[in-house]
N, C-alpha and C. Protein backbone atom coordinates (compact mmCIF):
# COMPACT_ATOMS: atom_id res chain seq x y z
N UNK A 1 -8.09 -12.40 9.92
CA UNK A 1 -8.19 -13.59 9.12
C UNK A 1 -7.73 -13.26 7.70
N UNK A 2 -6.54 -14.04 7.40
CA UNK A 2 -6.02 -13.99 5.83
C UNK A 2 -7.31 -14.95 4.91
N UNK A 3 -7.20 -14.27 3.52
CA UNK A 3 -7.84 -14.94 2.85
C UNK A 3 -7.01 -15.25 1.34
N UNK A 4 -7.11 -16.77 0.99
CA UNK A 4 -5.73 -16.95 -0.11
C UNK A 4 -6.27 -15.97 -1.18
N UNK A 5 -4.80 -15.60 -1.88
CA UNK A 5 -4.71 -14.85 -3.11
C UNK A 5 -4.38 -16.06 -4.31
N UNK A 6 -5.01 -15.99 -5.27
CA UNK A 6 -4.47 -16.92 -6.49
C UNK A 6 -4.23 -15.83 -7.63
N UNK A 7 -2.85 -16.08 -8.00
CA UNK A 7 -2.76 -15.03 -9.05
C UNK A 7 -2.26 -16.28 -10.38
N UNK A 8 -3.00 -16.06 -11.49
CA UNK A 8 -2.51 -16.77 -12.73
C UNK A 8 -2.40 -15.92 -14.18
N UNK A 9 -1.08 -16.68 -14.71
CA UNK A 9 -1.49 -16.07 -16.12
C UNK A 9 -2.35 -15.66 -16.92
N UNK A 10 -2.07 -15.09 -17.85
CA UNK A 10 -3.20 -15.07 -18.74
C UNK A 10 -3.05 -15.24 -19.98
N UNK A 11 -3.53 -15.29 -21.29
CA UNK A 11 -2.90 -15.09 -22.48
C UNK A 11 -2.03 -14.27 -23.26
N UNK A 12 -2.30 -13.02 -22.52
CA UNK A 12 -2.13 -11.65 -23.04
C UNK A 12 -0.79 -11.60 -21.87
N UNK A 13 0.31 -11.54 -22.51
CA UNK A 13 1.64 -10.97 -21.80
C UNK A 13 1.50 -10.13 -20.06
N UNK A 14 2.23 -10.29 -19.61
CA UNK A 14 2.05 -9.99 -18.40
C UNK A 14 0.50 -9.34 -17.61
N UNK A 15 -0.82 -9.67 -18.30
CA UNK A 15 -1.74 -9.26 -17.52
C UNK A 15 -1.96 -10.76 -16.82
N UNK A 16 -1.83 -10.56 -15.78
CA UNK A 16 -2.56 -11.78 -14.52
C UNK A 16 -3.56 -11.58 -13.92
N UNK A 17 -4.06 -12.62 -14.02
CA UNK A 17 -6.14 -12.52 -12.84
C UNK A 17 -5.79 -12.71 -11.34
N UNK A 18 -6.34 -12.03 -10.79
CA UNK A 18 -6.23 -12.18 -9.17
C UNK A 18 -7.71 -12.30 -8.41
N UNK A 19 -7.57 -13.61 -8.22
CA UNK A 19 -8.69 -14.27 -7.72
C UNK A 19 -8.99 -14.19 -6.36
N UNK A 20 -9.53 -13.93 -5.83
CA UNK A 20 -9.35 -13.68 -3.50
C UNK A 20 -10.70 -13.38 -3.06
N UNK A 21 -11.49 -14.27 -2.59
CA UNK A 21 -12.95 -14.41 -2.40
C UNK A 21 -13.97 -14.12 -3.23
N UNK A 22 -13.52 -14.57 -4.49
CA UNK A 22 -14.68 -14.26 -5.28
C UNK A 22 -14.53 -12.73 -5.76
N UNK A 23 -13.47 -12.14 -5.66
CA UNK A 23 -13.43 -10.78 -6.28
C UNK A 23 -11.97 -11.04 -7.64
N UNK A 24 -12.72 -10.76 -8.59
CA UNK A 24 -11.33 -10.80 -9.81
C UNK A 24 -10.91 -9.46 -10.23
N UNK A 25 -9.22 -9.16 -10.11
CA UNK A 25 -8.47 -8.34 -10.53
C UNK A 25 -7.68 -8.71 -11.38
N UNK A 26 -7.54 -7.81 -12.69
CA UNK A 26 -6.78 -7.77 -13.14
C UNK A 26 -5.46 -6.86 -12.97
N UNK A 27 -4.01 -7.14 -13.20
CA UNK A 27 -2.71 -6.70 -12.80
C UNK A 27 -2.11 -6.63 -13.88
N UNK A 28 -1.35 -6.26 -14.49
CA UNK A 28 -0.52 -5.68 -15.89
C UNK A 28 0.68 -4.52 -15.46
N UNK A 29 1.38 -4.54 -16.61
CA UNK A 29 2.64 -3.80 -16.80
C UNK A 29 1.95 -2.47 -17.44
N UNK A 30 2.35 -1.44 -17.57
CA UNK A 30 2.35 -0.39 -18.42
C UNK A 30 2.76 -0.50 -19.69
N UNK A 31 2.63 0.02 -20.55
CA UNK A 31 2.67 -0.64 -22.02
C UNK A 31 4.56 0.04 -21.69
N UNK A 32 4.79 1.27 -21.76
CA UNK A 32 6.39 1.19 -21.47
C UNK A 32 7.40 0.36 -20.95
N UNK A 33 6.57 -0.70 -19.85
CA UNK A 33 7.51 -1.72 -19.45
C UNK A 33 7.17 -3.41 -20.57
N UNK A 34 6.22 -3.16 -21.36
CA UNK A 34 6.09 -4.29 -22.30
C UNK A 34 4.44 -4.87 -21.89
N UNK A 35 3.87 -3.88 -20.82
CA UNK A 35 2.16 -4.68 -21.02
C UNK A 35 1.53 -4.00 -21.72
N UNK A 36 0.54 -4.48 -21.37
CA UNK A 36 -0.73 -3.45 -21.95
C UNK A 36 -1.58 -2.72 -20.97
N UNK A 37 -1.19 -2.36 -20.36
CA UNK A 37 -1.61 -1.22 -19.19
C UNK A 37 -3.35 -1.92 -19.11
N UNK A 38 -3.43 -3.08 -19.15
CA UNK A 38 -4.67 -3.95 -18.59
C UNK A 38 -4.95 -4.08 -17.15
N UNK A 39 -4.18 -3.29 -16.25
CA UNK A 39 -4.66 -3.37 -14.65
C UNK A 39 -3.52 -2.18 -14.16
N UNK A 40 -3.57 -2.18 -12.57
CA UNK A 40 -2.26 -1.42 -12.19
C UNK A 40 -0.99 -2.93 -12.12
N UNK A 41 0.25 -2.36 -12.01
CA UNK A 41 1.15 -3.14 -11.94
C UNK A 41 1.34 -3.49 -10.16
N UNK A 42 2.43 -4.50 -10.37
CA UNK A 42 2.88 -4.60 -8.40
C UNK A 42 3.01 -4.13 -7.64
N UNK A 43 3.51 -2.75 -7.66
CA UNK A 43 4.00 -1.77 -6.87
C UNK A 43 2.85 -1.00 -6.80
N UNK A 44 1.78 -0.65 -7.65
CA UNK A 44 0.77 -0.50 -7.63
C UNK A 44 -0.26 -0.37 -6.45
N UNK A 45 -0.10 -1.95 -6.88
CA UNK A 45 -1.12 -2.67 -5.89
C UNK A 45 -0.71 -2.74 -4.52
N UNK A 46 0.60 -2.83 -4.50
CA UNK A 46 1.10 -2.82 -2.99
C UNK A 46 0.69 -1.43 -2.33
N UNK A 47 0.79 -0.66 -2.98
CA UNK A 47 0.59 0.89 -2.70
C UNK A 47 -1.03 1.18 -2.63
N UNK A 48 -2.01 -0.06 -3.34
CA UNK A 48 -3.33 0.53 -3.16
C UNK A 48 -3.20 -0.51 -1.52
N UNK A 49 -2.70 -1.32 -0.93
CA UNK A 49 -2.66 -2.20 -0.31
C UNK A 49 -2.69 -1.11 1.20
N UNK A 50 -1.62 -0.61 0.96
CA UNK A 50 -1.15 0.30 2.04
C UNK A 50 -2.28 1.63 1.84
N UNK A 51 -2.50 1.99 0.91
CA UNK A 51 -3.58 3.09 0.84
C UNK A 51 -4.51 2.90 1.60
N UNK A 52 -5.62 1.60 1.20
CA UNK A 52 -6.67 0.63 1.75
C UNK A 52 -6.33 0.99 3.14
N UNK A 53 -5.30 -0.09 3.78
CA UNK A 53 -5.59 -0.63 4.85
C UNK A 53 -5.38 1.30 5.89
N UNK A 54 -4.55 2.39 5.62
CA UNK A 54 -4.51 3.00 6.13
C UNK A 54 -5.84 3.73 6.22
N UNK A 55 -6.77 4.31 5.15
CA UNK A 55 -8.00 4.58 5.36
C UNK A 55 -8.91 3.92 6.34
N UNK A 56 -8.42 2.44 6.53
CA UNK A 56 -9.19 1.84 6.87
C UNK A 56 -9.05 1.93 8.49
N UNK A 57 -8.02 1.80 9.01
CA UNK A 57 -7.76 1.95 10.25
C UNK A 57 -7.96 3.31 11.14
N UNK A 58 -7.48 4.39 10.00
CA UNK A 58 -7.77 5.90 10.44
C UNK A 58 -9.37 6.09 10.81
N UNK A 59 -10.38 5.43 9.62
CA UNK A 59 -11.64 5.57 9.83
C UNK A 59 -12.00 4.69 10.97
N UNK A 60 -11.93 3.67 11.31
CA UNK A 60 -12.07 2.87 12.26
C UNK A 60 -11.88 3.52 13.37
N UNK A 61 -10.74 4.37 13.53
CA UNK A 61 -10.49 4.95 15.32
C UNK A 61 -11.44 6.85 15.28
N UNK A 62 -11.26 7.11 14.32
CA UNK A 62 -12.36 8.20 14.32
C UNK A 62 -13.39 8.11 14.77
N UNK A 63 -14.14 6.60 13.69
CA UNK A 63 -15.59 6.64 14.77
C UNK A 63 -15.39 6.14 15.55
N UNK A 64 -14.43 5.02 16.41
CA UNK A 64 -14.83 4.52 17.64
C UNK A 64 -14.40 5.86 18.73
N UNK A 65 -14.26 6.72 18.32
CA UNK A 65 -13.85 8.17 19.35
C UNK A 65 -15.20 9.15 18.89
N UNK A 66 -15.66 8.72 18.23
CA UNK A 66 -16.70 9.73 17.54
C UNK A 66 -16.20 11.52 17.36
N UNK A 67 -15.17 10.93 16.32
CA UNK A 67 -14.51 12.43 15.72
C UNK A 67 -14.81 12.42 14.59
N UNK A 68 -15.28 14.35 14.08
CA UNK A 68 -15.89 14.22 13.10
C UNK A 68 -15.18 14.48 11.86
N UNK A 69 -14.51 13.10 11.65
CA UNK A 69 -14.02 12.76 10.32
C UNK A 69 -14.73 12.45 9.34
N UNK A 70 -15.12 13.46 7.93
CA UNK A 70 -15.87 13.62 7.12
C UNK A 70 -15.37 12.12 6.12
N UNK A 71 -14.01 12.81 5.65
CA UNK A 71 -13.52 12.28 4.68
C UNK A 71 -11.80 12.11 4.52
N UNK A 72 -11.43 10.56 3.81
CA UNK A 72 -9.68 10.95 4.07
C UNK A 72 -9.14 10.85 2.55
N UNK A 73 -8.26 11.43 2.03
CA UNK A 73 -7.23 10.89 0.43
C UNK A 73 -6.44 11.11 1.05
N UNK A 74 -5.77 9.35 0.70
CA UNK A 74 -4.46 9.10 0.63
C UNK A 74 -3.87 8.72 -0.82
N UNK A 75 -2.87 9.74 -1.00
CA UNK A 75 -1.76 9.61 -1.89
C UNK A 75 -0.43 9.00 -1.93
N UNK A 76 -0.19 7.97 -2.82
CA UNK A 76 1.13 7.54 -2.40
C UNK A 76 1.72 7.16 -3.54
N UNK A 77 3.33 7.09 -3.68
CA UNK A 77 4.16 7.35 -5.19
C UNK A 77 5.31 6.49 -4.60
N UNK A 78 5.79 5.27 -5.06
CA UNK A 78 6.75 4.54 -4.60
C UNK A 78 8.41 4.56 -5.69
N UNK A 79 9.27 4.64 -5.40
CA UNK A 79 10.50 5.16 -5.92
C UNK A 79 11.42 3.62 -5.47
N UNK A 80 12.79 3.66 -6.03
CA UNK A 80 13.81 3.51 -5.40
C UNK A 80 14.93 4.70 -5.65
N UNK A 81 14.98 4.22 -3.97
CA UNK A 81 16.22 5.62 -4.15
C UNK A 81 17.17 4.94 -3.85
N UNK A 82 18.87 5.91 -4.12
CA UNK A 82 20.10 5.76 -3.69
C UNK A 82 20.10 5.68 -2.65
N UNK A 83 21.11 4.46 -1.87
CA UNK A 83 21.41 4.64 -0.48
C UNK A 83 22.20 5.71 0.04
N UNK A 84 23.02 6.17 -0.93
CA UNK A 84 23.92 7.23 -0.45
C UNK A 84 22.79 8.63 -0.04
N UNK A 85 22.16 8.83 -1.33
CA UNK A 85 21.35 10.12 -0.92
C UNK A 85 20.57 9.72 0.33
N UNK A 86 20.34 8.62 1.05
CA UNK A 86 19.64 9.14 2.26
C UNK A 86 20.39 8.93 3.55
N UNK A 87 20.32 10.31 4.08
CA UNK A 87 21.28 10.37 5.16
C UNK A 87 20.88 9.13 6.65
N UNK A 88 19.86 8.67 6.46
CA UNK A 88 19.26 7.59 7.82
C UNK A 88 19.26 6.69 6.88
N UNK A 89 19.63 5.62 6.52
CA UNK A 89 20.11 4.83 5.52
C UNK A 89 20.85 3.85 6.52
N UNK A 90 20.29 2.96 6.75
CA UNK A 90 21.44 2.03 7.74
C UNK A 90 21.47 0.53 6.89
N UNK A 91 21.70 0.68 5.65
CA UNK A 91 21.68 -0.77 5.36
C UNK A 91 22.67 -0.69 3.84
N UNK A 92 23.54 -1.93 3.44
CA UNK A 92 24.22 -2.23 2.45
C UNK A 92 24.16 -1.87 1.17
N UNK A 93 22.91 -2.52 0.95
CA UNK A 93 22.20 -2.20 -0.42
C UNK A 93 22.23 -1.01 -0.94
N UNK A 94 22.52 -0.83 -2.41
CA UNK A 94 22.96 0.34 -2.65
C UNK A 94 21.51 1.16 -2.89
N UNK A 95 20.47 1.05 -2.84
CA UNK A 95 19.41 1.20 -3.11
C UNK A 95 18.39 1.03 -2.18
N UNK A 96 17.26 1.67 -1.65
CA UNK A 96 16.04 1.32 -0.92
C UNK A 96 14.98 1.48 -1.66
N UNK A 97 13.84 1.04 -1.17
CA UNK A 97 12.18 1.06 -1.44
C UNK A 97 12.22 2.54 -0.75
N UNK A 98 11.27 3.61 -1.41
CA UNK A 98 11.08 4.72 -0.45
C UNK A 98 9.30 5.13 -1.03
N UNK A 99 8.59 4.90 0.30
CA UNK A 99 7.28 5.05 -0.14
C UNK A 99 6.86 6.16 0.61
N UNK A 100 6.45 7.81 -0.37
CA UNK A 100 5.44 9.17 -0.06
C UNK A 100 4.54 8.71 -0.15
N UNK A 101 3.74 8.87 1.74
CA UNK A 101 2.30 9.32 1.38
C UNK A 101 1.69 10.51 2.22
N UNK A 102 0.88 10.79 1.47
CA UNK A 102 0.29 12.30 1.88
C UNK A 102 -1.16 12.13 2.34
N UNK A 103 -1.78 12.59 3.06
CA UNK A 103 -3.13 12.48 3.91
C UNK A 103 -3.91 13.55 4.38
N UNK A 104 -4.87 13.44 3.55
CA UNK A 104 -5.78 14.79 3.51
C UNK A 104 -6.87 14.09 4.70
N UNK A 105 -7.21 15.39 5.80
CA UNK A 105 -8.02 14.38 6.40
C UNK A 105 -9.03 15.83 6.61
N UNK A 106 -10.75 15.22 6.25
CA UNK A 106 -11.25 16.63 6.13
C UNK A 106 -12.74 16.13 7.10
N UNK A 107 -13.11 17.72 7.64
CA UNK A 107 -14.14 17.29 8.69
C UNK A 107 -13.36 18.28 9.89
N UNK A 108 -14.24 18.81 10.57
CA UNK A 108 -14.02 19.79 11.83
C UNK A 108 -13.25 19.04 12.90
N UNK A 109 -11.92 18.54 12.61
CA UNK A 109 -11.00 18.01 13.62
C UNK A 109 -10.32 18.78 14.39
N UNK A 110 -10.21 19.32 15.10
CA UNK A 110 -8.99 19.92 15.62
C UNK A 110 -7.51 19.85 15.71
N UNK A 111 -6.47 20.24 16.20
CA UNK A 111 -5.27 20.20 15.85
C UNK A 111 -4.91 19.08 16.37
N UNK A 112 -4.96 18.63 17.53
CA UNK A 112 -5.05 17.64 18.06
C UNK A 112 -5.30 16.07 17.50
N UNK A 113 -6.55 16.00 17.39
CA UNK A 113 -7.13 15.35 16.48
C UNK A 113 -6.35 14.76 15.56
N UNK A 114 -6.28 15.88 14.49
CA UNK A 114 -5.71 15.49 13.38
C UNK A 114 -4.51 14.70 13.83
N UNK A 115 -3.98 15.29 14.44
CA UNK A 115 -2.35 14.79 14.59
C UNK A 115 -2.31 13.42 15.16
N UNK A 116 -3.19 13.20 16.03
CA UNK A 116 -3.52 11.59 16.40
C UNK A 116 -4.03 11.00 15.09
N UNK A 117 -4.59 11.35 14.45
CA UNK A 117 -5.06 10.43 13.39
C UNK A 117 -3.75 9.96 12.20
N UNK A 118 -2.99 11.41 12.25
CA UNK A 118 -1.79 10.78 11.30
C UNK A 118 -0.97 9.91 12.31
N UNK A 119 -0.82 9.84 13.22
CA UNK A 119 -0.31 8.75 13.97
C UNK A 119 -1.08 7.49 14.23
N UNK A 120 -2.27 7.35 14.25
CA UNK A 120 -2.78 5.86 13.71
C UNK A 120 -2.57 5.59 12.27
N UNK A 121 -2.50 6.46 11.47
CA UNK A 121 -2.14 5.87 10.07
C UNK A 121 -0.68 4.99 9.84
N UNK A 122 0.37 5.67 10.49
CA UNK A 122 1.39 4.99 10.89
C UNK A 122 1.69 3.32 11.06
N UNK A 123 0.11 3.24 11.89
CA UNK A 123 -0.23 1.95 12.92
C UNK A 123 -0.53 0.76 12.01
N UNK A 124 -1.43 0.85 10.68
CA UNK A 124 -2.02 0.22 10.04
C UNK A 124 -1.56 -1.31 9.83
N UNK A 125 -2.17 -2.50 9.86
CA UNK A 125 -1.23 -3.50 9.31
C UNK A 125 -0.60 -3.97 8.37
N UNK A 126 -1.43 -2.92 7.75
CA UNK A 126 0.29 -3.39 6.14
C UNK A 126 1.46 -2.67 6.47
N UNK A 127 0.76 -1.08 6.76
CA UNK A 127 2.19 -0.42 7.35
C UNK A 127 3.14 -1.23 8.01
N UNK A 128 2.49 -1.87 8.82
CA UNK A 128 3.80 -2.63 9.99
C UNK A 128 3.95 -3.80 9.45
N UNK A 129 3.67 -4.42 8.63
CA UNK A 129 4.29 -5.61 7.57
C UNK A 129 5.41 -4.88 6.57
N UNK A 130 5.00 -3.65 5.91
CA UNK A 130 5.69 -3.81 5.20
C UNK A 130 7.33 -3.16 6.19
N UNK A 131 6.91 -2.65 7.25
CA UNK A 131 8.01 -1.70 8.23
C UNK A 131 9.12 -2.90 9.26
N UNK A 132 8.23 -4.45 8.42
CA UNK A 132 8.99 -4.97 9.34
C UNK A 132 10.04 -6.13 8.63
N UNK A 133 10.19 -6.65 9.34
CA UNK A 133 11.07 -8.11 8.49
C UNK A 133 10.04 -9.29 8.57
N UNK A 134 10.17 -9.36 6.92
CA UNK A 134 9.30 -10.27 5.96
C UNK A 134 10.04 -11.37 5.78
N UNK A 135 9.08 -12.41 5.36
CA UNK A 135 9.97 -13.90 5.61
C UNK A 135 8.79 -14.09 4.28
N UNK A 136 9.33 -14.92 3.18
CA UNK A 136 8.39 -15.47 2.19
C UNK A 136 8.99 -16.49 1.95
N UNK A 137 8.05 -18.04 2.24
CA UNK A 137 8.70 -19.32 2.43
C UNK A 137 8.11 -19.31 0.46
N UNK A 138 8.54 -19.78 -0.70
CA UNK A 138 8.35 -20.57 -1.68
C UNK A 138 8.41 -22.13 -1.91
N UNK A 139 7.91 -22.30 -2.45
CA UNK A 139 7.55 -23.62 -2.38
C UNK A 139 6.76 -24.45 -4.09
N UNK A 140 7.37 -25.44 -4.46
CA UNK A 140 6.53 -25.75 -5.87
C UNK A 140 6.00 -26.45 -5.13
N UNK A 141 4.63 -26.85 -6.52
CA UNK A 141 3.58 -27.71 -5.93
C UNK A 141 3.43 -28.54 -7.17
């Protein structure tokens, strides 16, 4: 079940409120790009998005297997890179999105284990939103 996001201005130059069940975030630029480093920025958030939901799914299949997954950090650093520098590169654009993440997963897992768990992280549903083709209808109101 989706739940709406309302994002609005604010007074203060690019910081916006993000409203979504009663929980308020604030979002901002870095003062280098012209904010005031009053929240994380977009890419940010997309990246705590994908952080979230992967913790979330990894922990989810641990305990329903009852493996003893203590604890997980996920790290992640989003870029654009050259299309040329990447050799699996199948698209026009001279440029891609390229998102590192790294996954500490701690607790008496075995080799096994582990390795299934970085393969449900894979699985997550933002992962496969963002891995797939996105459609964003706009619309004024």
């Amino acid at each position: 079940m989706s739940r709406k996001v309302h994002v609005d201005t604010t007074r203060t130059p690019y910081v916006e409120e993000i409203l979504v069940a009663g929980h308020r975030l604030l979002a901002d630029e870095p003062t280098e790009a012209g904010g005031t480093d009053a929240g994380p920025g977009p890419y940010e958030l997309l990246l705590a998005a994908l952080g979230t939901c992967t913790c979330i799914t990894v922990r989810m299949y641990a305990q329903r297997k009852h493996w003893p997954l203590e604890a997980l950090h996920v790290t992640l650093t989003h870029a654009k890179v050259h299309a040329e520098d990447c050799v699996a590169c199948e698209t026009e654009v001279r440029s891609l999105d390229q998102i590192e993440m790294e996954i500490r997963l701690t607790g008496a897992l075995s080799p096994d284990q582990r390795q299934r768990l970085l393969d449900i992280a894979g699985k997550c549903p933002v992962h496969r939103t963002l891995t797939s083709q996105v459609r964003i209808n706009t619309r004024a109101v």
